[in-house]
C-alpha atoms as a PDB file:
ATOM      1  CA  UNK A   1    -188.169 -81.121 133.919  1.00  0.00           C
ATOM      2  CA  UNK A   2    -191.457 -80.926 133.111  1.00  0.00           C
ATOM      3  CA  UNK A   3    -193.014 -81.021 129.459  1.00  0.00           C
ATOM      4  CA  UNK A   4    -196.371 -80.330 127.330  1.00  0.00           C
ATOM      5  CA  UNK A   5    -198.428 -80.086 130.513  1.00  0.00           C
ATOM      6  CA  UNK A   6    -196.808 -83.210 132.625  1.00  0.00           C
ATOM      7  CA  UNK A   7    -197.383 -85.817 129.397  1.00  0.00           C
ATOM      8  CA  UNK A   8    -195.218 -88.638 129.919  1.00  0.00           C
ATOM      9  CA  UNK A   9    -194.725 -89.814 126.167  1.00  0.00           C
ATOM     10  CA  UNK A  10    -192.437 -86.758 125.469  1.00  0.00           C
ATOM     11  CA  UNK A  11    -189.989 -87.389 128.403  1.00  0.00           C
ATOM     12  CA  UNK A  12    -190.059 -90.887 127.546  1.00  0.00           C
ATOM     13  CA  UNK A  13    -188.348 -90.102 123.946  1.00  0.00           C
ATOM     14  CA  UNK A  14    -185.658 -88.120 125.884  1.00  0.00           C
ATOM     15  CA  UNK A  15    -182.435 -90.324 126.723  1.00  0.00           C
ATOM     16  CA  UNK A  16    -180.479 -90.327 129.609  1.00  0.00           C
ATOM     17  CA  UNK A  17    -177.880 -87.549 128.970  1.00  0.00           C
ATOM     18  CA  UNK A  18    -179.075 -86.166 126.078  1.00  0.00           C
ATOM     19  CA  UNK A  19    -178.894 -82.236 126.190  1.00  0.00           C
ATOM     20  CA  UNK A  20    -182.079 -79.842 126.775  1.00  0.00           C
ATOM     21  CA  UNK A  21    -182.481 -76.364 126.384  1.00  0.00           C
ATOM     22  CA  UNK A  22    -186.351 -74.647 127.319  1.00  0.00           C
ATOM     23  CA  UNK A  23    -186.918 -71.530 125.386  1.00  0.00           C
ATOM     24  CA  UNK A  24    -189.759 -69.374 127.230  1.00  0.00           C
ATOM     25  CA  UNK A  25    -191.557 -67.253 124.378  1.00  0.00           C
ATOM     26  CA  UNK A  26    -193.399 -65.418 127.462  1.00  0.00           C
ATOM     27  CA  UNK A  27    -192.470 -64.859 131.153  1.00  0.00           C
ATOM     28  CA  UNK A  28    -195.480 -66.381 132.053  1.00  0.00           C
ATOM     29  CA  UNK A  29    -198.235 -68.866 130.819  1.00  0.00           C
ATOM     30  CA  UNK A  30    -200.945 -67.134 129.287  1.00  0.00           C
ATOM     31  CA  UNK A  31    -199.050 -63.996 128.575  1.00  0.00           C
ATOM     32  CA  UNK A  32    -197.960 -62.709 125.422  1.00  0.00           C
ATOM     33  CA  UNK A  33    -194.733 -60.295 126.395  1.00  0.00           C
ATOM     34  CA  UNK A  34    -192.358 -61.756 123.399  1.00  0.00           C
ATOM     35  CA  UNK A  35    -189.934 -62.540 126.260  1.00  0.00           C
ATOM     36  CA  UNK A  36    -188.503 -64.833 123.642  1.00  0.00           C
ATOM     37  CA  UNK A  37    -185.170 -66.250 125.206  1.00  0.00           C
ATOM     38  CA  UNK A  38    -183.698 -69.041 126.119  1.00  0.00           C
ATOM     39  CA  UNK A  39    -184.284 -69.843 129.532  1.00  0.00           C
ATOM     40  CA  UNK A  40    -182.249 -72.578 131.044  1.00  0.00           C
ATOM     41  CA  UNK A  41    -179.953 -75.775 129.606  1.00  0.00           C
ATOM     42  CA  UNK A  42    -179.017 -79.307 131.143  1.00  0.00           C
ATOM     43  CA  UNK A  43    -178.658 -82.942 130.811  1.00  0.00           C
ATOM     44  CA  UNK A  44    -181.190 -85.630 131.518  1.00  0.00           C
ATOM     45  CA  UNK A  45    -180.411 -88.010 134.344  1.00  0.00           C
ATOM     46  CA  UNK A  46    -180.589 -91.583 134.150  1.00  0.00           C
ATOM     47  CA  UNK A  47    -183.960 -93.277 135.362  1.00  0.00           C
ATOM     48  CA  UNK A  48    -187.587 -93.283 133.393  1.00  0.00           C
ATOM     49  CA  UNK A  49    -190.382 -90.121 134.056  1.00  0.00           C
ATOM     50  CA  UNK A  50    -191.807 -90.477 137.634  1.00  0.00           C
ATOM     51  CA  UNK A  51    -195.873 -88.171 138.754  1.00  0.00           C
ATOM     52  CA  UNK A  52    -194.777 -85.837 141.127  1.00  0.00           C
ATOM     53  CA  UNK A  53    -198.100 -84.533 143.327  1.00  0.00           C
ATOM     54  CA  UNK A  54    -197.898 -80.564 142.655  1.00  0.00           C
ATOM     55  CA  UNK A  55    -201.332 -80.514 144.885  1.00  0.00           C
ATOM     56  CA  UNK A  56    -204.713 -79.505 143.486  1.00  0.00           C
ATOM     57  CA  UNK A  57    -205.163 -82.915 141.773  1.00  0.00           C
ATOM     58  CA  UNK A  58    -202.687 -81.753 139.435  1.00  0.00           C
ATOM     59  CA  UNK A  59    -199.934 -85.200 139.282  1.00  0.00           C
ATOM     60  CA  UNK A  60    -197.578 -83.781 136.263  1.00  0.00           C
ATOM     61  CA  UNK A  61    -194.805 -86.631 135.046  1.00  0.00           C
ATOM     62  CA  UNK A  62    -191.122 -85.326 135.430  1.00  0.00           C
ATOM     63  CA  UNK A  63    -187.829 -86.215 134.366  1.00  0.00           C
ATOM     64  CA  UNK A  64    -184.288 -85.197 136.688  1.00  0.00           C
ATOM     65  CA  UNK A  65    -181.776 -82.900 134.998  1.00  0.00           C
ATOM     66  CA  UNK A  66    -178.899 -81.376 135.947  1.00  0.00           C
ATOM     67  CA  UNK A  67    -179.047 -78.092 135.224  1.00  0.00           C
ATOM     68  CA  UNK A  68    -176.203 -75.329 134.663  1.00  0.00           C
ATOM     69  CA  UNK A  69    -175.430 -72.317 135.546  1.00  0.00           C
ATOM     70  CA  UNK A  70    -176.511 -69.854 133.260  1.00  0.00           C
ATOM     71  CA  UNK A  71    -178.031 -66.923 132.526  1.00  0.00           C
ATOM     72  CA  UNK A  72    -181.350 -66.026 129.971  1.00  0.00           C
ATOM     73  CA  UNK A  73    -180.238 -65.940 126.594  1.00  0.00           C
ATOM     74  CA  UNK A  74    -182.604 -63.668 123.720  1.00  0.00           C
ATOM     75  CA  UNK A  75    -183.342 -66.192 120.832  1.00  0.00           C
ATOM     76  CA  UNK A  76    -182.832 -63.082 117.957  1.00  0.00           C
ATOM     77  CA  UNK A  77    -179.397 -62.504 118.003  1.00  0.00           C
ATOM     78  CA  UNK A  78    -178.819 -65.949 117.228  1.00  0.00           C
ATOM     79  CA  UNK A  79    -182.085 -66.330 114.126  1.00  0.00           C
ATOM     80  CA  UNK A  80    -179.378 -66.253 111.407  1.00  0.00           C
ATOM     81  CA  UNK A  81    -176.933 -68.571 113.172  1.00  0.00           C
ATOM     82  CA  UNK A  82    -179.082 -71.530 114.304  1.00  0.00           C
ATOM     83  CA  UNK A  83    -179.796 -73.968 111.661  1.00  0.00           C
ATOM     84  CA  UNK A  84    -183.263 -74.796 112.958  1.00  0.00           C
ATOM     85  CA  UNK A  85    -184.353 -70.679 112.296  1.00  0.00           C
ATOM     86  CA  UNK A  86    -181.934 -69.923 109.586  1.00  0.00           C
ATOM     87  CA  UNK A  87    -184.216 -69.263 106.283  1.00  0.00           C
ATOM     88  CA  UNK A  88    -187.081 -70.424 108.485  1.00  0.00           C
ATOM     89  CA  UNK A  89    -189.443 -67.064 108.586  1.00  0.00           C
ATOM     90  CA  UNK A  90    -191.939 -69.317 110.644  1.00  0.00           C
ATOM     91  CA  UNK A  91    -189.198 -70.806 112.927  1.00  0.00           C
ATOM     92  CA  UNK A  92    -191.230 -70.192 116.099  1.00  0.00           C
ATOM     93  CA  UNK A  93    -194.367 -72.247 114.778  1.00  0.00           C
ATOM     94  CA  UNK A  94    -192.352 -75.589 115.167  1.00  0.00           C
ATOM     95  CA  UNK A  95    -191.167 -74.632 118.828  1.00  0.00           C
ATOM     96  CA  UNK A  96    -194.893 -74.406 119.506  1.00  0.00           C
ATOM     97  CA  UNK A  97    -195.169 -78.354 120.062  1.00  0.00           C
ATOM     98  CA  UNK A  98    -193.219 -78.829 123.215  1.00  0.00           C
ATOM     99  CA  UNK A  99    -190.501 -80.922 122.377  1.00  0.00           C
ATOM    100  CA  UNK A 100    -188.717 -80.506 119.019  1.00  0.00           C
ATOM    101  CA  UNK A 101    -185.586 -82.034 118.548  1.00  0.00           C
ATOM    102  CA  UNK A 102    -182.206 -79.357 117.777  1.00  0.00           C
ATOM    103  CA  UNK A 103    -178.373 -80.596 116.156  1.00  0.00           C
ATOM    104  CA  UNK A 104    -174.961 -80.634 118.260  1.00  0.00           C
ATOM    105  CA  UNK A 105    -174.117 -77.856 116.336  1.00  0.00           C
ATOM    106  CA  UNK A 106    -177.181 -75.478 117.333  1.00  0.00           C
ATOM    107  CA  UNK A 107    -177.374 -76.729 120.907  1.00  0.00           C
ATOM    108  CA  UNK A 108    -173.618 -75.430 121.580  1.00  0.00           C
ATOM    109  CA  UNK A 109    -173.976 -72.295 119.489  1.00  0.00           C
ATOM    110  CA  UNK A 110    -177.169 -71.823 122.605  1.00  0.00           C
ATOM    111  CA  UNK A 111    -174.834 -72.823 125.291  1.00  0.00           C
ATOM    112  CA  UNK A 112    -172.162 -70.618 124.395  1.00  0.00           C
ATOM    113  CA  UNK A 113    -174.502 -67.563 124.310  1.00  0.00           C
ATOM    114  CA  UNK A 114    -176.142 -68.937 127.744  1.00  0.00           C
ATOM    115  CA  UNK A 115    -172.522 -68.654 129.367  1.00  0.00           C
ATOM    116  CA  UNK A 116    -172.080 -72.266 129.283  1.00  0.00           C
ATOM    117  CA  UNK A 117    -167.911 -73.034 129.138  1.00  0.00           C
END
C-alpha cells in the first residue's frame, strides 16, 4: 500500500496485521465523479515501509498487504450504520487526511458489505 503521496510517517503508525480499508471518493486523482466507495480491504504484513522506484524520479514508500477478495463497496448505504459517519454531516472532511483510524466494529460492518466472509 501506498499512502498520502508515498510519506513514510503514516505507514510507520500502521502495525503489522492491523486491518485497512482505502475508500476512493473519485475513480481517479484529480477528478471529482463522487465515486465514493470503498475500494479494497487487507492486512498489513510484517516488516517496516520500504521506497519502491515507480520511475520518473518519483521513489514513493510502501507497506505489503494482503489483500482480499472483494468487490467495491458504495460508502452511503452504510452513513447511518458506521460510527465514524453516524451524526457526522461532515464525515467525509476527516477521511480527507489520508490515514484516519476506524473501530472493530465499523471495519467489519465494511467487510461484510465488501463480501468479505
Amino acid at each position: 500500500m501506498q499512502l498520502c503521496e508515498g510519506k513514510a510517517a503514516p505507514l510507520r503508525r500502521i502495525k503489522p496485521g492491523d486491518g485497512i480499508v482505502y475508500y476512493s471518493p473519485s475513480e481517479a486523482v484529480g477528478i471529482k465523479d463522487r465515486f465514493m466507495q470503498f475500494t479494497t480491504i487487507g492486512t498489513v504484513h510484517d516488516g517496516e515501509p520500504y521506497r519502491f522506484d515507480m520511475g520518473g524520479g518519483f521513489v514513493p514508500h510502501r507497506r505489503d498487504v494482503d489483500w482480499l477478495e472483494t468487490h467495491e463497496t458504495p460508502i452511503r448505504p452504510l452513513l447511518e450504520r458506521l460510527e465514524f459517519t453516524s451524526k457526522n454531516a461532515n464525515w467525509g472532511y476527516q477521511l480527507r487526511f489520508g490515514v484516519m483510524e476506524i473501530g472493530e466494529t465499523d471495519f467489519k460492518l465494511i467487510a461484510e458489505a465488501m463480501g468479505v466472509h
